[in-house]
PDB file of N, CA and C in Angstrom:
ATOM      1  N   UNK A   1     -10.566   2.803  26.663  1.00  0.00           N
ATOM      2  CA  UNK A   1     -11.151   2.563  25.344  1.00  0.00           C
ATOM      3  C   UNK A   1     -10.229   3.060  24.240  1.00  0.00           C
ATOM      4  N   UNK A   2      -9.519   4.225  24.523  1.00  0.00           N
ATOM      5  CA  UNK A   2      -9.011   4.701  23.489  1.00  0.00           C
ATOM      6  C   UNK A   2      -7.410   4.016  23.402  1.00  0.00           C
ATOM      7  N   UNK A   3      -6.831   3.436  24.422  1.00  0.00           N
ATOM      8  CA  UNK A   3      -5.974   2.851  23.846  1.00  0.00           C
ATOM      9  C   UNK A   3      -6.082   1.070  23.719  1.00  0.00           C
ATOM     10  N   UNK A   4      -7.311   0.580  23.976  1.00  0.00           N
ATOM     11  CA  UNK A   4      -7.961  -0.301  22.611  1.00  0.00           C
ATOM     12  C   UNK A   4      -7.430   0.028  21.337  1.00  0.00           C
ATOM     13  N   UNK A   5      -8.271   0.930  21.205  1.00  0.00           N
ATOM     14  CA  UNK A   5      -8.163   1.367  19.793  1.00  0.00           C
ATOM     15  C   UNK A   5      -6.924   1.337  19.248  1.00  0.00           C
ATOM     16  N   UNK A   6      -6.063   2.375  20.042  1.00  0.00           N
ATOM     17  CA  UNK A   6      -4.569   2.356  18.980  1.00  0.00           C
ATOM     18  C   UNK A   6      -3.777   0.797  19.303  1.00  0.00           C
ATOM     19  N   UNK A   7      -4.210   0.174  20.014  1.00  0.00           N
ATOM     20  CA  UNK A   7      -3.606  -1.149  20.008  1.00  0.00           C
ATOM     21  C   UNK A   7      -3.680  -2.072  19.182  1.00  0.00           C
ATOM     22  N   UNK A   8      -5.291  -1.876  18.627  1.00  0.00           N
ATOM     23  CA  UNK A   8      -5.836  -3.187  17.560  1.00  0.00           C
ATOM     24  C   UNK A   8      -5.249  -2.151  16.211  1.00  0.00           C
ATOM     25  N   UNK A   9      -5.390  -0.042  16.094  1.00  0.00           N
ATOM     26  CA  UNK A   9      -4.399  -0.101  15.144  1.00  0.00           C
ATOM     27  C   UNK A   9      -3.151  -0.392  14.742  1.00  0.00           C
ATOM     28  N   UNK A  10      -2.321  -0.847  15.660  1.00  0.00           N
ATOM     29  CA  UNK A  10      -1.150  -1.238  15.705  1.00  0.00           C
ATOM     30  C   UNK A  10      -0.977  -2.375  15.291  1.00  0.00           C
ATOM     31  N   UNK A  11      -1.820  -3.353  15.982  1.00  0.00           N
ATOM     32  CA  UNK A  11      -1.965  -4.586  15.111  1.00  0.00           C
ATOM     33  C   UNK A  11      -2.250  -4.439  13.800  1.00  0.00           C
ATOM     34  N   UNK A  12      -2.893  -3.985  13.854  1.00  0.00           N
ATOM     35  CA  UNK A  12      -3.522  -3.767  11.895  1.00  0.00           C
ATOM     36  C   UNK A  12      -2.142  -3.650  11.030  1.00  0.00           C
ATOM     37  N   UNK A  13      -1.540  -2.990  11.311  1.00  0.00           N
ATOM     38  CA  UNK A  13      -0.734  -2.008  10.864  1.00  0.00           C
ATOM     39  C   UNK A  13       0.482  -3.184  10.630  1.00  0.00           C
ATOM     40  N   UNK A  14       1.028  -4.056  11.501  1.00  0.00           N
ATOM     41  CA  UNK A  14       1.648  -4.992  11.613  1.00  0.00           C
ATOM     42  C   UNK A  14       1.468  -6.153  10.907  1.00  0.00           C
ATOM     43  N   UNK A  15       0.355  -6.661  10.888  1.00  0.00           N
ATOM     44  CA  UNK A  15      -0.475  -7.539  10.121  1.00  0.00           C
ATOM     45  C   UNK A  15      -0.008  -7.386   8.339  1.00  0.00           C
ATOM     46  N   UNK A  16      -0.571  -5.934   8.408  1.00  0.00           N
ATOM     47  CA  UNK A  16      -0.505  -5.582   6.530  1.00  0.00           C
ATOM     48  C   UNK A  16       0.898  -5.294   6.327  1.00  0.00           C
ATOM     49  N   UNK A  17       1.753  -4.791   7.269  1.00  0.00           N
ATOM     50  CA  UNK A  17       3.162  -4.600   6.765  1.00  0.00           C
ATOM     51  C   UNK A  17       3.892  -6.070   6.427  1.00  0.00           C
ATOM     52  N   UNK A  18       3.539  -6.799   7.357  1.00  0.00           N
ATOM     53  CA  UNK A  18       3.736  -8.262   7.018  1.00  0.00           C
ATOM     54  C   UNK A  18       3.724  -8.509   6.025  1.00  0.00           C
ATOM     55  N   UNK A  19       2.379  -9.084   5.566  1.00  0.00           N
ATOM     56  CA  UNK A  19       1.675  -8.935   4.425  1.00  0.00           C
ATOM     57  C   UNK A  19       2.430  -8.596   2.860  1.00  0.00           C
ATOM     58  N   UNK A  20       2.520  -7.387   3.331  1.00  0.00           N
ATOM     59  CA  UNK A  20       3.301  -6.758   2.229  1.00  0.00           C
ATOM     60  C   UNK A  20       4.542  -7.133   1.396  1.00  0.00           C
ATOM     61  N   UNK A  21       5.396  -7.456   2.595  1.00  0.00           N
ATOM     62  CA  UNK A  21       6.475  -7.676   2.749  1.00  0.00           C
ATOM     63  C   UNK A  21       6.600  -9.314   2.514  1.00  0.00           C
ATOM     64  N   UNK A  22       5.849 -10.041   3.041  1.00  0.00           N
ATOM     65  CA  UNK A  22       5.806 -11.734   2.431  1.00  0.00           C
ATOM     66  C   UNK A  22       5.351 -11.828   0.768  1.00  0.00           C
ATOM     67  N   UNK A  23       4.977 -10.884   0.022  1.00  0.00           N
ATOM     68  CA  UNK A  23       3.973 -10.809  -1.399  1.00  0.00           C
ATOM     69  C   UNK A  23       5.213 -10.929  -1.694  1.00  0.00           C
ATOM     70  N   UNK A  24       5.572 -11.892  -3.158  1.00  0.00           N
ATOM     71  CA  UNK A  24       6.467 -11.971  -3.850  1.00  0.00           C
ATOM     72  C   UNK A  24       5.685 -11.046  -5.555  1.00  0.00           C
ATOM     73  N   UNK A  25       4.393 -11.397  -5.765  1.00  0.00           N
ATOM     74  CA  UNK A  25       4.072 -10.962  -6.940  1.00  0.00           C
ATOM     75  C   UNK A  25       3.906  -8.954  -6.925  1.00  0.00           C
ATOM     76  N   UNK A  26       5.151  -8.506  -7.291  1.00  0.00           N
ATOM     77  CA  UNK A  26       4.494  -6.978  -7.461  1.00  0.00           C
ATOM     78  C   UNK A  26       3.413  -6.329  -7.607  1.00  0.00           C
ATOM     79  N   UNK A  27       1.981  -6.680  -8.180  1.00  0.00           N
ATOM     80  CA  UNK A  27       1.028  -6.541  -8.535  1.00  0.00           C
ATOM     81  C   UNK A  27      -0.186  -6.670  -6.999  1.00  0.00           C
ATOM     82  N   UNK A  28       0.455  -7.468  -6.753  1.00  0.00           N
ATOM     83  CA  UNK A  28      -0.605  -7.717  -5.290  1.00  0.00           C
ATOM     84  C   UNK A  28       0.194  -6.916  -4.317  1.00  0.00           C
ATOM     85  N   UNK A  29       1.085  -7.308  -4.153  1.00  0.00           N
ATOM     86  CA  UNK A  29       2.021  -6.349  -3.407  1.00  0.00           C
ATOM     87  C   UNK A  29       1.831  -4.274  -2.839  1.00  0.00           C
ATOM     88  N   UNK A  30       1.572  -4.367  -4.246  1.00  0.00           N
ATOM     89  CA  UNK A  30       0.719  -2.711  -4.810  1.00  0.00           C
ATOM     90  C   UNK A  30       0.016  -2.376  -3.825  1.00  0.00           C
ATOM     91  N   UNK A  31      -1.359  -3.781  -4.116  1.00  0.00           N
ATOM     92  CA  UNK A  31      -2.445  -3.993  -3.279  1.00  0.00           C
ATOM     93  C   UNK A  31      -2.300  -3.747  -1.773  1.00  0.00           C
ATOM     94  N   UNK A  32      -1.557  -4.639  -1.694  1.00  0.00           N
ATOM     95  CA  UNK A  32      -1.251  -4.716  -0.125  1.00  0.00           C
ATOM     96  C   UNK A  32      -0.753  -3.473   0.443  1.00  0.00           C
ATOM     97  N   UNK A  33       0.120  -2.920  -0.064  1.00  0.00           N
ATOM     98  CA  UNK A  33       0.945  -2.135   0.138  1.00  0.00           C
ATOM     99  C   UNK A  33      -0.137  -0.600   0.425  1.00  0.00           C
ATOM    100  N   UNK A  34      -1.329  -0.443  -0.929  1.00  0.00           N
ATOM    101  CA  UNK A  34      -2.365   0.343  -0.520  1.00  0.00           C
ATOM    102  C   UNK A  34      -3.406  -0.139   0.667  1.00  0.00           C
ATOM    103  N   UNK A  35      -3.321  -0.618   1.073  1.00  0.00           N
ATOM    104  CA  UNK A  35      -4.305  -1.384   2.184  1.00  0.00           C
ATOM    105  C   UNK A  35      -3.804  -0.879   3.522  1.00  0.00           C
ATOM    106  N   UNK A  36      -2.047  -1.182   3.729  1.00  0.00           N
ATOM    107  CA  UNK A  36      -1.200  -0.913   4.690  1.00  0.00           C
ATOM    108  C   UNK A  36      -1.323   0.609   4.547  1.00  0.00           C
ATOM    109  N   UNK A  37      -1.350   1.707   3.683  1.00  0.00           N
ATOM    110  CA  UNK A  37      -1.431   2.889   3.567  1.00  0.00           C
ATOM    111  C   UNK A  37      -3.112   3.252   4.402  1.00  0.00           C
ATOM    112  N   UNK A  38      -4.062   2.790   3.709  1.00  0.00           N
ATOM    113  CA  UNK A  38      -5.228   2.848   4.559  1.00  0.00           C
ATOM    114  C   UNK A  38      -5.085   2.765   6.124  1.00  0.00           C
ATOM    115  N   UNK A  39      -4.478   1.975   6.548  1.00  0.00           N
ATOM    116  CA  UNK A  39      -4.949   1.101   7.660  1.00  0.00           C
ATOM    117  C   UNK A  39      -3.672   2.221   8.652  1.00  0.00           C
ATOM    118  N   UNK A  40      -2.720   2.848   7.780  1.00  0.00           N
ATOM    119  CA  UNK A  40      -1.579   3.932   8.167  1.00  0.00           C
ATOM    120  C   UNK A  40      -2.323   5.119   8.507  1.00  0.00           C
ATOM    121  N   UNK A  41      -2.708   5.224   7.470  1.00  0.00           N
ATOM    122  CA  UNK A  41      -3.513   6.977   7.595  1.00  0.00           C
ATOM    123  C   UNK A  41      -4.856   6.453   8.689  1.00  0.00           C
ATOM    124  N   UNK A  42      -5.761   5.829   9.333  1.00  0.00           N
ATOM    125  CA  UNK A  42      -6.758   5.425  10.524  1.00  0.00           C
ATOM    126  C   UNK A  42      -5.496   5.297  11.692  1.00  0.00           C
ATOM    127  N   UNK A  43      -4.507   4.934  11.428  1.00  0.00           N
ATOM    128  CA  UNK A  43      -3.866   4.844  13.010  1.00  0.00           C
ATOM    129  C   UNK A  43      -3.370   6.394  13.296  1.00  0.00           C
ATOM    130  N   UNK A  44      -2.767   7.385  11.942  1.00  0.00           N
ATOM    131  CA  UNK A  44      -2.344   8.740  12.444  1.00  0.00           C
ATOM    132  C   UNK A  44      -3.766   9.193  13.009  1.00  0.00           C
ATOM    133  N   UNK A  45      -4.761   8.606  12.536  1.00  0.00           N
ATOM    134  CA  UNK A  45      -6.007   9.886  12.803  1.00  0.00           C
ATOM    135  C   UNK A  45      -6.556   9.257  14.502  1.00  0.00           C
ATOM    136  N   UNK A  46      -6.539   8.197  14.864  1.00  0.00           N
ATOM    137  CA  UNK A  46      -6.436   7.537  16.189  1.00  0.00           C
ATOM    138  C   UNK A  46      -5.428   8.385  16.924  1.00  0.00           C
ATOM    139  N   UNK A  47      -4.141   8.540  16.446  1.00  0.00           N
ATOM    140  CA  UNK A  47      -3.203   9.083  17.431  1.00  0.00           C
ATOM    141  C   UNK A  47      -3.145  10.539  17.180  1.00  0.00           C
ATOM    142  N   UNK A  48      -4.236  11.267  16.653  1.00  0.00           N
ATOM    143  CA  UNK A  48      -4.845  12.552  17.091  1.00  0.00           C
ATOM    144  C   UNK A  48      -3.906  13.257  15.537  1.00  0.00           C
ATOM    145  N   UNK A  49      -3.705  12.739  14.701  1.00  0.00           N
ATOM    146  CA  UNK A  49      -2.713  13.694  13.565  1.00  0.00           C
ATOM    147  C   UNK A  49      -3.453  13.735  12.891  1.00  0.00           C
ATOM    148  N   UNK A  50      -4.747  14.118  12.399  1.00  0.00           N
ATOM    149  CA  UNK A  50      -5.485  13.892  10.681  1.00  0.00           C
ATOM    150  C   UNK A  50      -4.953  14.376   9.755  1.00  0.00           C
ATOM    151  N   UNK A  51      -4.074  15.671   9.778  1.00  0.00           N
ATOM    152  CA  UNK A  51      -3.328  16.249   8.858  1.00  0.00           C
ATOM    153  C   UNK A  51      -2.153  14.967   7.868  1.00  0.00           C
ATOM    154  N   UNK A  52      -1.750  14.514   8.917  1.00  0.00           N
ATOM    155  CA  UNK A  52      -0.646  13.382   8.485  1.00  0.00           C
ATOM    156  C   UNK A  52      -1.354  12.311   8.098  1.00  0.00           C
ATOM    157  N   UNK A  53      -2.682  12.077   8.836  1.00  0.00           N
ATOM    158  CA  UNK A  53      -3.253  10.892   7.853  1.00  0.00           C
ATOM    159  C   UNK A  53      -3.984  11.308   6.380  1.00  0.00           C
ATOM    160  N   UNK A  54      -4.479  12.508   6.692  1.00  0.00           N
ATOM    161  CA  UNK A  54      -4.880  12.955   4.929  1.00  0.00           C
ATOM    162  C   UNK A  54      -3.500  12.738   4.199  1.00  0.00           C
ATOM    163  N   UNK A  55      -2.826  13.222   4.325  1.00  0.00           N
ATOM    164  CA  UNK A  55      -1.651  13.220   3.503  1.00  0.00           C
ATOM    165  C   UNK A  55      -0.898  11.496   3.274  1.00  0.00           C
ATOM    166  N   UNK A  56      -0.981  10.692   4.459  1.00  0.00           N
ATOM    167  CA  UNK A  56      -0.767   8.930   4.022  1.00  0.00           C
ATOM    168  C   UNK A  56      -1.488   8.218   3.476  1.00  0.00           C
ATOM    169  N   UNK A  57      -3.016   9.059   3.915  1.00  0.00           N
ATOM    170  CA  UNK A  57      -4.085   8.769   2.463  1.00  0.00           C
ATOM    171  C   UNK A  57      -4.076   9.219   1.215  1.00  0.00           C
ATOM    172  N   UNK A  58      -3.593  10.475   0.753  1.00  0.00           N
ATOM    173  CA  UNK A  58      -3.009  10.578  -0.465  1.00  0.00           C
ATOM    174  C   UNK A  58      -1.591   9.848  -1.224  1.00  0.00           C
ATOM    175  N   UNK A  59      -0.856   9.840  -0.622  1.00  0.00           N
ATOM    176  CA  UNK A  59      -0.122   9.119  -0.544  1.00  0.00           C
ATOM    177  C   UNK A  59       0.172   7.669  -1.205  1.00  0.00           C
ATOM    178  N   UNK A  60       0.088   6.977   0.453  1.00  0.00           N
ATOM    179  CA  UNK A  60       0.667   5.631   0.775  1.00  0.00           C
ATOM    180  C   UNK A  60      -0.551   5.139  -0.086  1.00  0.00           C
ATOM    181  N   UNK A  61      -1.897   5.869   0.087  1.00  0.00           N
ATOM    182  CA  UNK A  61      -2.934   4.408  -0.330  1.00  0.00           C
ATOM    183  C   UNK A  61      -3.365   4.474  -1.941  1.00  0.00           C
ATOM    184  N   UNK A  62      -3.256   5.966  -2.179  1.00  0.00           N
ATOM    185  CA  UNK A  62      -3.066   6.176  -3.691  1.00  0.00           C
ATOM    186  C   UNK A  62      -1.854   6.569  -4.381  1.00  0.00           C
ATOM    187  N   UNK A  63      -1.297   7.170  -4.637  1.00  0.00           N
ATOM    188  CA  UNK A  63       0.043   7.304  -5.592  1.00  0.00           C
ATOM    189  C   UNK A  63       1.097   5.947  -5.782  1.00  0.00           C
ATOM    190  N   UNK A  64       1.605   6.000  -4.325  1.00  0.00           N
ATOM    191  CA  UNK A  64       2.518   5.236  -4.514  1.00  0.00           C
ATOM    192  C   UNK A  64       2.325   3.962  -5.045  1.00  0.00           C
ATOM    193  N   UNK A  65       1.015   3.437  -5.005  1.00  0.00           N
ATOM    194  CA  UNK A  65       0.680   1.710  -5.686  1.00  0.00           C
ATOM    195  C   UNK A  65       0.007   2.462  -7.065  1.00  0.00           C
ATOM    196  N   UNK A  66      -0.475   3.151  -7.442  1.00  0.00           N
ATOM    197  CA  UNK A  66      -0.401   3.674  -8.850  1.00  0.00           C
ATOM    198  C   UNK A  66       0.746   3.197  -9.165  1.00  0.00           C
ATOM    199  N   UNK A  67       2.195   4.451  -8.596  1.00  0.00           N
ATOM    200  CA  UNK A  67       3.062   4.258  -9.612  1.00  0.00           C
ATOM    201  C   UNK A  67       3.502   2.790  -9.885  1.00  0.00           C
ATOM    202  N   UNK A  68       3.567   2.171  -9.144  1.00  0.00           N
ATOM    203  CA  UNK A  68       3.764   0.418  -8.966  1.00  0.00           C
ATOM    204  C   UNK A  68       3.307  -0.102  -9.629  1.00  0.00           C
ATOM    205  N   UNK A  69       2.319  -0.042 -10.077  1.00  0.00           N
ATOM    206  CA  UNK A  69       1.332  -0.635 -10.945  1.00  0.00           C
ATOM    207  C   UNK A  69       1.764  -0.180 -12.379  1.00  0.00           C
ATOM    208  N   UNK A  70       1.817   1.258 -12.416  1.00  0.00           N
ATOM    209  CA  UNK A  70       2.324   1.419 -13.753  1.00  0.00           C
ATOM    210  C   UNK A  70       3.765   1.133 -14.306  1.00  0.00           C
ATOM    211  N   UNK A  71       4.696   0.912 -13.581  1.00  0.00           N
ATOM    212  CA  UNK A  71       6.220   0.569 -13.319  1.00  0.00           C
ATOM    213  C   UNK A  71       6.003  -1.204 -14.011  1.00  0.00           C
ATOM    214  N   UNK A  72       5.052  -1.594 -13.469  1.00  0.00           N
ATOM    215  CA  UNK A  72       5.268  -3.090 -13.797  1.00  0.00           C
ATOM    216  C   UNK A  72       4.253  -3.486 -15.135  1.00  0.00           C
ATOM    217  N   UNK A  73       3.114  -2.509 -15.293  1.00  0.00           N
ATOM    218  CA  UNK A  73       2.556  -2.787 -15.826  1.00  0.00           C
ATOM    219  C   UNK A  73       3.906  -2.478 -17.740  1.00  0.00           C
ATOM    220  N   UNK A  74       4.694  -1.266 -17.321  1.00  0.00           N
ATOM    221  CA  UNK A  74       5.590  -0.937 -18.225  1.00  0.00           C
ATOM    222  C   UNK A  74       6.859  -2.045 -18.786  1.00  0.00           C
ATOM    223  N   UNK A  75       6.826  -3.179 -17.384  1.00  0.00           N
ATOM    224  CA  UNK A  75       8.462  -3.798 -17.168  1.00  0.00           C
ATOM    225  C   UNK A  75       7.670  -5.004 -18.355  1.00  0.00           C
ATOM    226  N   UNK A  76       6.672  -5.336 -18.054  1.00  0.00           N
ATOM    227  CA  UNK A  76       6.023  -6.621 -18.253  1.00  0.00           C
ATOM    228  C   UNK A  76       5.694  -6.327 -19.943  1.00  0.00           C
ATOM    229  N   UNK A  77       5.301  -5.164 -20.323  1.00  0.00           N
ATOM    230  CA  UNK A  77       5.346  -4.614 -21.922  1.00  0.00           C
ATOM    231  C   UNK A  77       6.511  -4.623 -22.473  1.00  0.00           C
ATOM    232  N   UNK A  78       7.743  -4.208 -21.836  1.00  0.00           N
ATOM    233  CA  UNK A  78       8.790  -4.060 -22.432  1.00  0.00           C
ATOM    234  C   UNK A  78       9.434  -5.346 -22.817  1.00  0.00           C
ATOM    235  N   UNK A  79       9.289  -6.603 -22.207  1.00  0.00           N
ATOM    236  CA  UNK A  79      10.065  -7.919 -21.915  1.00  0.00           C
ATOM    237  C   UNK A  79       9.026  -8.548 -23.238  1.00  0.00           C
ATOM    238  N   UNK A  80       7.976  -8.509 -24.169  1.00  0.00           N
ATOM    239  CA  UNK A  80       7.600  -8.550 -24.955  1.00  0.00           C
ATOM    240  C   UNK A  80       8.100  -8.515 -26.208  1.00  0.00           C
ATOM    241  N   UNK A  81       8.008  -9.331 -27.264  1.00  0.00           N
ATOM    242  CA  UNK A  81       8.341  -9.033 -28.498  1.00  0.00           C
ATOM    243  C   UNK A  81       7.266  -7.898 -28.945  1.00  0.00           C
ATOM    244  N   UNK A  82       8.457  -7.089 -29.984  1.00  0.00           N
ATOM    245  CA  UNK A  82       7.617  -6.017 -31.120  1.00  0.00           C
ATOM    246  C   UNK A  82       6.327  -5.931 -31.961  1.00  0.00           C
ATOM    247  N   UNK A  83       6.848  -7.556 -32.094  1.00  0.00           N
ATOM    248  CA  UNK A  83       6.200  -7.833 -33.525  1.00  0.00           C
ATOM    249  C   UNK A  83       5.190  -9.066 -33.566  1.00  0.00           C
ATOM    250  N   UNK A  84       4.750  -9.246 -32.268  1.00  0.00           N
ATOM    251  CA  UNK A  84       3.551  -9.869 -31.487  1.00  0.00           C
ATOM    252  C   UNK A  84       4.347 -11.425 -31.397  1.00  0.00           C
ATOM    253  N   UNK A  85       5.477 -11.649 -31.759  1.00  0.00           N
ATOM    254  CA  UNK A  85       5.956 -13.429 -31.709  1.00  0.00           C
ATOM    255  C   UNK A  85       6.211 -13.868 -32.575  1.00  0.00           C
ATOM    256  N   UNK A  86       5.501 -12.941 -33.565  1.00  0.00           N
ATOM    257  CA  UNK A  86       6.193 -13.690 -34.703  1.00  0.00           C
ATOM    258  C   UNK A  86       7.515 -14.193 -35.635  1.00  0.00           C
TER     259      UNK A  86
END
């Protein structure tokens, strides 16, 4: 039973890295990219680490697609005129 489990997490895990990695739009990408962090931190805690998955849950599924988000949300302001177009 239990290596069920880490098998279909492995799949998981494969699936969303995919995923990730096929996203051309940065913004979804983020997404994905926090999803693959989720689905990271359930396979450390399957393969007996919870310490390492708290920490890929802080992490992979929050910070790092924050900063992503704010990185693009910054690139996409900057490529803007000043003075609204006019």
């Amino acid at each position: 039973m239990a290596d069920a489990v880490i098998v279909v997490s492995l799949l998981l895990v494969a699936v969303t890295a995919t995923a990730a990695v096929a996203n051309r739009d940065p913004a979804r990408q983020a997404l994905v990219l926090s999803v693959l962090g989720l689905v990271l931190a359930v396979l450390f805690t399957v393969l007996q680490a919870p310490d390492v998955g708290l920490s890929q849950l802080a992490v992979g599924s929050a910070l790092t697609p924050l900063l992503i988000m704010l990185s693009v949300r910054r690139v996409k302001r900057r490529g803007q005129p000043k003075d609204g177009g006019r």
